[in-house]
N, C-alpha and C. Protein backbone atom coordinates (compact mmCIF):
# COMPACT_ATOMS: atom_id res chain seq x y z
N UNK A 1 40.70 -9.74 6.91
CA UNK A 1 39.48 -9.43 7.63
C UNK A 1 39.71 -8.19 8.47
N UNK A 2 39.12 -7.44 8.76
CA UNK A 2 38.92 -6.19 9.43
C UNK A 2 37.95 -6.06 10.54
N UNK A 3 37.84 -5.01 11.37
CA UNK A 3 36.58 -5.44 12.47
C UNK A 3 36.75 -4.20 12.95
N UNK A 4 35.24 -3.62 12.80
CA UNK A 4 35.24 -2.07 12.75
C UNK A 4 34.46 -2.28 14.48
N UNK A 5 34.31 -1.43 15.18
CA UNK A 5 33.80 -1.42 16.28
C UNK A 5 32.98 0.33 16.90
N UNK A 6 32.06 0.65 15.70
CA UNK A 6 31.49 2.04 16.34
C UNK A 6 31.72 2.45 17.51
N UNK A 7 31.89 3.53 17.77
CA UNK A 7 31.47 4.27 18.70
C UNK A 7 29.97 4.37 19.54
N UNK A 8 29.87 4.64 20.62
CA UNK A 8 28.44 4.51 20.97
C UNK A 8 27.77 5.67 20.04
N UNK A 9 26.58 5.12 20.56
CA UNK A 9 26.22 6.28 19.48
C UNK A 9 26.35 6.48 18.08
N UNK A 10 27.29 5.86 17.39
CA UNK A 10 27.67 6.47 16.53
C UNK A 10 26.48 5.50 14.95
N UNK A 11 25.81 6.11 14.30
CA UNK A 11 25.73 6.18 12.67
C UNK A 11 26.23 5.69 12.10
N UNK A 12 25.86 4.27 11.68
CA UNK A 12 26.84 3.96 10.39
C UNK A 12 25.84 4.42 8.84
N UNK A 13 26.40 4.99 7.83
CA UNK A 13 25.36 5.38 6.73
C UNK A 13 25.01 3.49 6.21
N UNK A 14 24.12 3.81 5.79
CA UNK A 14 23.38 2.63 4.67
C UNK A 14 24.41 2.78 3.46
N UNK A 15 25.12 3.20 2.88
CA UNK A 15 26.21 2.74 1.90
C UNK A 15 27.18 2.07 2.44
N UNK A 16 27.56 2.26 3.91
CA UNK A 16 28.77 2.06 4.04
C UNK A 16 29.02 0.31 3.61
N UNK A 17 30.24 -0.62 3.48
CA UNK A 17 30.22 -2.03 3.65
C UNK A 17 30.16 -2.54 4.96
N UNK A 18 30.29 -1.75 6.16
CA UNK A 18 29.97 -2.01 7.51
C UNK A 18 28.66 -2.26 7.72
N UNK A 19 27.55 -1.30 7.10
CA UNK A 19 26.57 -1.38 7.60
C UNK A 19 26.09 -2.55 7.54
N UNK A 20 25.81 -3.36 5.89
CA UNK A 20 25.60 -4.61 5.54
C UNK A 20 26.00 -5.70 6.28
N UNK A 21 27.10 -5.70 7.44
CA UNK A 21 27.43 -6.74 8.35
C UNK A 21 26.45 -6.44 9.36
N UNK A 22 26.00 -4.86 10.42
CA UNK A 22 25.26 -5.26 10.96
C UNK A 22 23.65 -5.30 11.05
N UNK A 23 23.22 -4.92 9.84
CA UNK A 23 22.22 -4.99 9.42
C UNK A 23 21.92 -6.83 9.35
N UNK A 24 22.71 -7.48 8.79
CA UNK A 24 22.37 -8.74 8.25
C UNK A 24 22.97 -10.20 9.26
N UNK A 25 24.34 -9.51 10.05
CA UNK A 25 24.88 -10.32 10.68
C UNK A 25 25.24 -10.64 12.26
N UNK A 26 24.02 -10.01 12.72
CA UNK A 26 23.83 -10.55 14.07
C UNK A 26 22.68 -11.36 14.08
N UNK A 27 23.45 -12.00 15.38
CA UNK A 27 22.80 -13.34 16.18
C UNK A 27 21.47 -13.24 15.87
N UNK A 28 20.62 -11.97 16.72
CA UNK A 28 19.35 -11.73 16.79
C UNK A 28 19.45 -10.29 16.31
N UNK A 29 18.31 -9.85 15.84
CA UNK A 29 17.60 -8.77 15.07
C UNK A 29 17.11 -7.30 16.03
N UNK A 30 17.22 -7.70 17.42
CA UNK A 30 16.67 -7.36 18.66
C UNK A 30 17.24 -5.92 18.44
N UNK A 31 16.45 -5.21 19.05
CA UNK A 31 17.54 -3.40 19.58
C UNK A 31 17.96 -3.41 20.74
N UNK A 32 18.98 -2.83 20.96
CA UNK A 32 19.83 -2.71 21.64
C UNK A 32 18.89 -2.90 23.16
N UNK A 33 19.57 -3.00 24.37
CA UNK A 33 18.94 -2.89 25.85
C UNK A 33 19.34 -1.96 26.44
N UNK A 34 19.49 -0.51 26.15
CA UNK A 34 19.63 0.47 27.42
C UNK A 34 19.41 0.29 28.50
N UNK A 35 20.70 -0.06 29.36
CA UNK A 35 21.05 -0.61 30.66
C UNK A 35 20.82 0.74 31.60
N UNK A 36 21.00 1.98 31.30
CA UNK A 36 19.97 3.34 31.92
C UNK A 36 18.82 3.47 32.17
N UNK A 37 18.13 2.30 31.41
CA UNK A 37 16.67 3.51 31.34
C UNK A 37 16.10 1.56 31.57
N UNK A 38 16.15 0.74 31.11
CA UNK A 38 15.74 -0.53 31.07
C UNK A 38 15.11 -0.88 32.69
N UNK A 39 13.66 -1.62 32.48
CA UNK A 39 13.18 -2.12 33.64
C UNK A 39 13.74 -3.69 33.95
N UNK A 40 13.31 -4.12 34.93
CA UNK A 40 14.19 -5.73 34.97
C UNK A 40 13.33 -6.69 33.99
N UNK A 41 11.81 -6.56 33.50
CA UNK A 41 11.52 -7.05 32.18
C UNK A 41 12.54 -7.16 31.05
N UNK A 42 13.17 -5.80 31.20
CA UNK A 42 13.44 -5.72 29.36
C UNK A 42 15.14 -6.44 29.68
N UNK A 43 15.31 -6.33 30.58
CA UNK A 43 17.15 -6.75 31.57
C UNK A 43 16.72 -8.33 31.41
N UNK A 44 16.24 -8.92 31.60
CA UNK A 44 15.57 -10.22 31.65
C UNK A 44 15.77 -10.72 29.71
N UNK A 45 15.79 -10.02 29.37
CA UNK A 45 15.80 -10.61 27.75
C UNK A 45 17.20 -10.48 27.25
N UNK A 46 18.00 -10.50 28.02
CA UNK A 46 19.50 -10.49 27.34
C UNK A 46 20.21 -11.86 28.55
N UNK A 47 20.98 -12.63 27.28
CA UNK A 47 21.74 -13.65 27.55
C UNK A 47 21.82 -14.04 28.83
N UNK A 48 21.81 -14.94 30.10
CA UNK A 48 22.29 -15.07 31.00
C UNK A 48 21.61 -14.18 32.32
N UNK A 49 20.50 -13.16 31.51
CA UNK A 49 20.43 -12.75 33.10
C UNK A 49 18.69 -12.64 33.65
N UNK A 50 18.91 -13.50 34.81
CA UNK A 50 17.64 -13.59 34.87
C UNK A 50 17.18 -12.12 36.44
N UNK A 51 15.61 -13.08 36.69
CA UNK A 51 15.37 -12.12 37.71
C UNK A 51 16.57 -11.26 39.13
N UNK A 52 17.10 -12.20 39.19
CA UNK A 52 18.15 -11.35 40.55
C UNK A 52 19.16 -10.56 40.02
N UNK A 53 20.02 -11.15 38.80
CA UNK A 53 21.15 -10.19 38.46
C UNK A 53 19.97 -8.98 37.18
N UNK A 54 18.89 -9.10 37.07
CA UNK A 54 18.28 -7.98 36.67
C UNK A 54 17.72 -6.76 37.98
N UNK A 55 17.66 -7.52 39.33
CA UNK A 55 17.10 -6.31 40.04
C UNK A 55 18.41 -5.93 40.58
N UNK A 56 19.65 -6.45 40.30
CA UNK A 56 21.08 -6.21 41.30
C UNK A 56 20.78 -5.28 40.02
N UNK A 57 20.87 -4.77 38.82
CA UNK A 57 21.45 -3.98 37.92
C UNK A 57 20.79 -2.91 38.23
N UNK A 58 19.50 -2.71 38.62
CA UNK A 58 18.56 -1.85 38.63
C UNK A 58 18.90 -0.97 39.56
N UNK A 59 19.17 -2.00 41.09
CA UNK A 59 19.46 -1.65 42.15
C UNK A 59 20.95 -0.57 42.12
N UNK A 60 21.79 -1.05 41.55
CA UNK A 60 23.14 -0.70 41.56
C UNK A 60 22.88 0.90 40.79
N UNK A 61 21.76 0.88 39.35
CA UNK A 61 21.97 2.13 38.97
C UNK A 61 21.34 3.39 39.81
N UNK A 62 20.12 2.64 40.95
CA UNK A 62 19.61 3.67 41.85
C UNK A 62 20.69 4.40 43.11
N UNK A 63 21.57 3.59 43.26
CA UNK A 63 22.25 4.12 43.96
C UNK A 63 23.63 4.29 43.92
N UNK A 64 24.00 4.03 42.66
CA UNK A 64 25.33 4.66 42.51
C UNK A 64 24.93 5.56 40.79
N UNK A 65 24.17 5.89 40.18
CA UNK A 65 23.97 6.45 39.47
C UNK A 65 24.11 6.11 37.80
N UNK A 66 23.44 6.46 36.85
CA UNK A 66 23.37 5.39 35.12
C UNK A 66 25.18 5.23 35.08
N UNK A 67 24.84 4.50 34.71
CA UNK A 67 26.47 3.93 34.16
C UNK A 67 26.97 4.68 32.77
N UNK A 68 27.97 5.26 32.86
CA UNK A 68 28.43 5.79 31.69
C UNK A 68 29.16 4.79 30.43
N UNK A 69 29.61 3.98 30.65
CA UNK A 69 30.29 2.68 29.51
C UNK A 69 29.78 1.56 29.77
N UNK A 70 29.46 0.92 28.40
CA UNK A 70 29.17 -0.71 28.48
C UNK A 70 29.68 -1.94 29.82
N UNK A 71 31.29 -1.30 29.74
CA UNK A 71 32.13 -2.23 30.96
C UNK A 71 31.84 -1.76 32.60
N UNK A 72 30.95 -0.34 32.69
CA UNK A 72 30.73 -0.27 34.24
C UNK A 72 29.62 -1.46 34.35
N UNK A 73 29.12 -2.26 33.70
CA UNK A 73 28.03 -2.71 34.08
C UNK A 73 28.89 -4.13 34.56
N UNK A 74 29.90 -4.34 34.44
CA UNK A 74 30.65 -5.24 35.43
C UNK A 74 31.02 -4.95 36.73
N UNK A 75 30.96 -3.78 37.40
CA UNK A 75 30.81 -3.07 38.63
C UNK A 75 29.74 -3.96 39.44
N UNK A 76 28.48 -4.61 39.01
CA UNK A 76 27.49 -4.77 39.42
C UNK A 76 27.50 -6.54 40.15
N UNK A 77 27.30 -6.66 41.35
CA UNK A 77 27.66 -7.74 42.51
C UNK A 77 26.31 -8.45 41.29
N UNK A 78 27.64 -9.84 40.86
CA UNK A 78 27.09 -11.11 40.16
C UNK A 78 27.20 -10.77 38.71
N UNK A 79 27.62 -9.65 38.06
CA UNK A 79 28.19 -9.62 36.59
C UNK A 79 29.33 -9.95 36.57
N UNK A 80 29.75 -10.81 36.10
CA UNK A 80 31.94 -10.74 36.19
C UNK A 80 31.75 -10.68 34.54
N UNK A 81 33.15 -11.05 34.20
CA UNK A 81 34.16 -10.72 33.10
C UNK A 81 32.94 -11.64 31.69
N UNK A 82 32.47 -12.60 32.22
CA UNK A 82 31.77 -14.13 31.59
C UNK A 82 30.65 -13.25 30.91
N UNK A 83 29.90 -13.29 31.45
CA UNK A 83 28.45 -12.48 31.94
C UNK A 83 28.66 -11.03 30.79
N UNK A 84 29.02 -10.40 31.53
CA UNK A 84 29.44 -9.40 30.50
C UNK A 84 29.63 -9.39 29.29
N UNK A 85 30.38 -10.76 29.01
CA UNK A 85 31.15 -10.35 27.35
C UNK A 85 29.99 -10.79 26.96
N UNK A 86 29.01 -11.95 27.19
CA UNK A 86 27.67 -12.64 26.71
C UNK A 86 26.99 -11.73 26.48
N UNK A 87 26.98 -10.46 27.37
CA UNK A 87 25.65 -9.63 26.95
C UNK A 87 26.24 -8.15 26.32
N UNK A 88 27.34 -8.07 25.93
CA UNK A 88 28.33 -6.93 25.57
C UNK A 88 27.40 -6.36 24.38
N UNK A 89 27.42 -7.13 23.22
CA UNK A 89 26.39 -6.96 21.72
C UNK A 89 25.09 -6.32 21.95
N UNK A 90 24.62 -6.91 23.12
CA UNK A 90 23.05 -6.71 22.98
C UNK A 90 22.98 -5.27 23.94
N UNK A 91 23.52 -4.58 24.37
CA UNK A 91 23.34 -3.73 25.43
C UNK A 91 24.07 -2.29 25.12
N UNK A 92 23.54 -0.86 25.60
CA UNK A 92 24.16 0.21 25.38
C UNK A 92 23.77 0.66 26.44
N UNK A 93 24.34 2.07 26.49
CA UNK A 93 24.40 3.22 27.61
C UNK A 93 23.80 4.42 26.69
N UNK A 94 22.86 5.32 26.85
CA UNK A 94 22.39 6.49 26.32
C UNK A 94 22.09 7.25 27.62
């Protein structure tokens, strides 16, 4: 077994045999949650986080600025290590 892990950002082509895993083999079908640009509505639809740890995220990016990697979003008072890995899949940085 193998376990490819893109790059942000990154393209996988429609030939590749990668693509066919994530085209077909996630949980949910959903697009991604840009944790930059996301209101606490759209923060609210990923695993585990409801109204407060959605306005702590919001809060945290107004004043310390967008988060550059998936893992700064554990920076944020009430995300730990748990939390995080639950919502790791569903979430990006652009």
């Amino acid at each position: 077994m193998a376990v490819y892990i893109p790059a942000a950002g990154e393209e996988i082509p429609p030939s590749s045999p990668v693509s066919s895993i994530f085209s077909s083999g996630t949980s949910n079908d959903q697009p991604l949650v840009n944790i930059n640009t996301a209101n606490t509505d759209e923060l609210q639809t990923l695993n585990g986080i409801g109204p407060s740890k959605a306005s702590a995220i919001v809060s945290y990016r107004e004043e310390n600025g967008l988060f550059q990697t998936v893992e700064d979003l554990g920076q944020v008072s009430g995300i730990g290590d748990k939390s995080l890995e639950k919502i790791k899949a569903q979430i990006t940085v652009q």
